[in-house]
Protein backbone atom coordinates (compact mmCIF):
# COMPACT_ATOMS: atom_id res chain seq x y z
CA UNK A 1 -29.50 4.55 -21.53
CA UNK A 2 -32.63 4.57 -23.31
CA UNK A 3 -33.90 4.73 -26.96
CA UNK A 4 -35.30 8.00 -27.60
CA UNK A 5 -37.77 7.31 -30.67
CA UNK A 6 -37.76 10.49 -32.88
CA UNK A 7 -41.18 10.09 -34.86
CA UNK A 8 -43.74 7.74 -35.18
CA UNK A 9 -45.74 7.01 -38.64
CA UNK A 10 -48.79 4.77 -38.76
CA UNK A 11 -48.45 1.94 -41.83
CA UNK A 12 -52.20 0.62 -42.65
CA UNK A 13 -52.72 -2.49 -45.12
CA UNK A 14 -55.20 -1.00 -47.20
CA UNK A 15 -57.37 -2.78 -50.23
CA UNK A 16 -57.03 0.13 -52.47
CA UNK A 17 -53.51 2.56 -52.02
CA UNK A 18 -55.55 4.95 -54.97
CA UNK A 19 -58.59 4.73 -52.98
CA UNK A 20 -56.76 5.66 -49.64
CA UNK A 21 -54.85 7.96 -51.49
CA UNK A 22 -58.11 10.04 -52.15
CA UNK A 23 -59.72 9.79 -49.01
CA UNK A 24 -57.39 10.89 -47.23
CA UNK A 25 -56.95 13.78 -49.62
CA UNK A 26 -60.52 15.03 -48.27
CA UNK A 27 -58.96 15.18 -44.23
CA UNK A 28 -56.05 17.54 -45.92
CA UNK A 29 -53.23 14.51 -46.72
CA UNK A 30 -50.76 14.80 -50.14
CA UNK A 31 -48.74 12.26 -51.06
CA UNK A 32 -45.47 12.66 -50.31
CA UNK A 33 -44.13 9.56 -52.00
CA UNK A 34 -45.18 6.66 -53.87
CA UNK A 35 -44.08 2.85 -55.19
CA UNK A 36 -45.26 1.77 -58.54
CA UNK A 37 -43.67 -1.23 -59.80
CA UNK A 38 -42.51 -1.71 -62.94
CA UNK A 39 -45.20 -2.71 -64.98
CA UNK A 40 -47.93 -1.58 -63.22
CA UNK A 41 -49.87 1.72 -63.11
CA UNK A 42 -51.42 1.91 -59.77
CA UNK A 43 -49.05 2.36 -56.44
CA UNK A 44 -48.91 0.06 -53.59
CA UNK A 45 -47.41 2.22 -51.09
CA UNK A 46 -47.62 5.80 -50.46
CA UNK A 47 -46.78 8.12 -47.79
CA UNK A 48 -49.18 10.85 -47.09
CA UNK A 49 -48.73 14.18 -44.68
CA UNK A 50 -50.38 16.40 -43.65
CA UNK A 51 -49.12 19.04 -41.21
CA UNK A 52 -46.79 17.44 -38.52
CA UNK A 53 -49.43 14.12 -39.14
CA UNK A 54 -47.78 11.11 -41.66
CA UNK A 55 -49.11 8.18 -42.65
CA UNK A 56 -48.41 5.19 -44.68
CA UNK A 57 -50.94 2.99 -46.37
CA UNK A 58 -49.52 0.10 -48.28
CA UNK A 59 -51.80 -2.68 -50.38
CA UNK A 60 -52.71 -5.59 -48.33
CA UNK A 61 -51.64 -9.57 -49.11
CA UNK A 62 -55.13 -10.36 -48.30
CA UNK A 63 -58.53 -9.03 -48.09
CA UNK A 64 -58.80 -6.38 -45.40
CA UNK A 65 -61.32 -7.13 -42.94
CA UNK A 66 -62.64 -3.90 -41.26
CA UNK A 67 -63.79 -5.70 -38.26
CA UNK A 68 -60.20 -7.06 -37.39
CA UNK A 69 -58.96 -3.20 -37.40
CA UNK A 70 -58.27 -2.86 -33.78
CA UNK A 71 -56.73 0.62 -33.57
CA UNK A 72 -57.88 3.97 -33.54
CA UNK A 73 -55.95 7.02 -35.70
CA UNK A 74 -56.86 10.55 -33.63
CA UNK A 75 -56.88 13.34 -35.89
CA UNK A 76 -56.70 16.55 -34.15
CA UNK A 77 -57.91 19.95 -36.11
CA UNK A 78 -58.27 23.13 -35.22
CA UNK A 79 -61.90 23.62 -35.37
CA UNK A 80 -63.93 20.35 -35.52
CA UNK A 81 -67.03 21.49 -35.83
CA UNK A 82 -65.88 23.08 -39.84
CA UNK A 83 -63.64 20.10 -40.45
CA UNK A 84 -67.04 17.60 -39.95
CA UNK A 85 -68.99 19.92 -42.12
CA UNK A 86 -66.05 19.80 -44.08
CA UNK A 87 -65.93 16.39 -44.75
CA UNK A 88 -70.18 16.02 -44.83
CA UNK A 89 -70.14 18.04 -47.88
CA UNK A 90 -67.54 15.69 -49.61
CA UNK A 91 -70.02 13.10 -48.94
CA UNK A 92 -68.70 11.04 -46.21
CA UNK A 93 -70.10 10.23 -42.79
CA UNK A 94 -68.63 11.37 -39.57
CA UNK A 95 -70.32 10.74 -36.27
CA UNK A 96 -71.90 13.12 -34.14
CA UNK A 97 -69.51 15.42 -32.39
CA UNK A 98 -69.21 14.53 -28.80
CA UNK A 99 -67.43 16.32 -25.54
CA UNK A 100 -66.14 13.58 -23.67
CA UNK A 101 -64.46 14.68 -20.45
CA UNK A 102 -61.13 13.77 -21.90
CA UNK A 103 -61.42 15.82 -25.39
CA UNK A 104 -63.24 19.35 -24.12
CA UNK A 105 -63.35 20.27 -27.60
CA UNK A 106 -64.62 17.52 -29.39
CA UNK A 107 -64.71 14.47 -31.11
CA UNK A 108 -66.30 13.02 -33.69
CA UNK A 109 -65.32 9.12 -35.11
CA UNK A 110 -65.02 8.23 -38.85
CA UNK A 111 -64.17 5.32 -40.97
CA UNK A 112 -61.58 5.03 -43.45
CA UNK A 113 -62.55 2.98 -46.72
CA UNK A 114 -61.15 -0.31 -45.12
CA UNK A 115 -62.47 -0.19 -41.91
CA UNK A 116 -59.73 1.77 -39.55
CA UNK A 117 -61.21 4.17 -37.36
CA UNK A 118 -60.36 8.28 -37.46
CA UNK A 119 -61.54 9.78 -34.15
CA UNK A 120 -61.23 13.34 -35.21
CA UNK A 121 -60.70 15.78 -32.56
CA UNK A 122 -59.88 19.45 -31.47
CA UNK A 123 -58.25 20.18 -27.95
């Protein structure tokens, strides 16, 4: 017998959950939950969704060092081509869109405030 896993959700050690918490508002994520502990104001967890796409981000012991980040988060949309302009006129900075043999219908790479790279695609 094997394990069947049901889902999968990405956790990310972030240096800011407030900060993650709005830039991933701009690719389309709410927050589904939060942790606040008692005393403080800001969270230091959060779950975000978007769509059938969930994602935790929860504040980092340390500091985060984006060249350590050694995974990459695909984010598929329907039509990359508006969800780069999308994103351009929110002020951030997503790669050119490329056609790689592998993604017909684009891709396009983006960094998250800590360092973790988005490729964000359409099949």
């Amino acid at each position: 017998m094997t394990a069947l896993t049901r889902s999968l959700v990405a956790f990310a050690h972030v240096a800011s959950v407030e900060r993650s918490i709005g830039f991933y508002a701009d690719l389309g994520f709410t927050v589904k939950n939060t942790v606040v502990p008692q005393g403080q104001s800001a969270p230091v967890w959060a779950w975000l969704e978007s769509g059938r796409a969930d994602l935790m981000v929860g504040l980092a012991d340390a500091p985060v060092d984006a060249s350590q980040q050694a995974i990459l988060f695909y984010l598929y949309f329907d039509d990359i081509v508006q969800a780069r302009e999308a994103l351009v006129a929110r002020g951030h900075s997503p790669g050119a869109i490329h056609y790689p043999f592998y993604m017909p219908g684009g891709e396009c790479r983006l960094e998250d405030p800590d360092g973790y790279v988005l490729m964000l695609a359409q099949i």
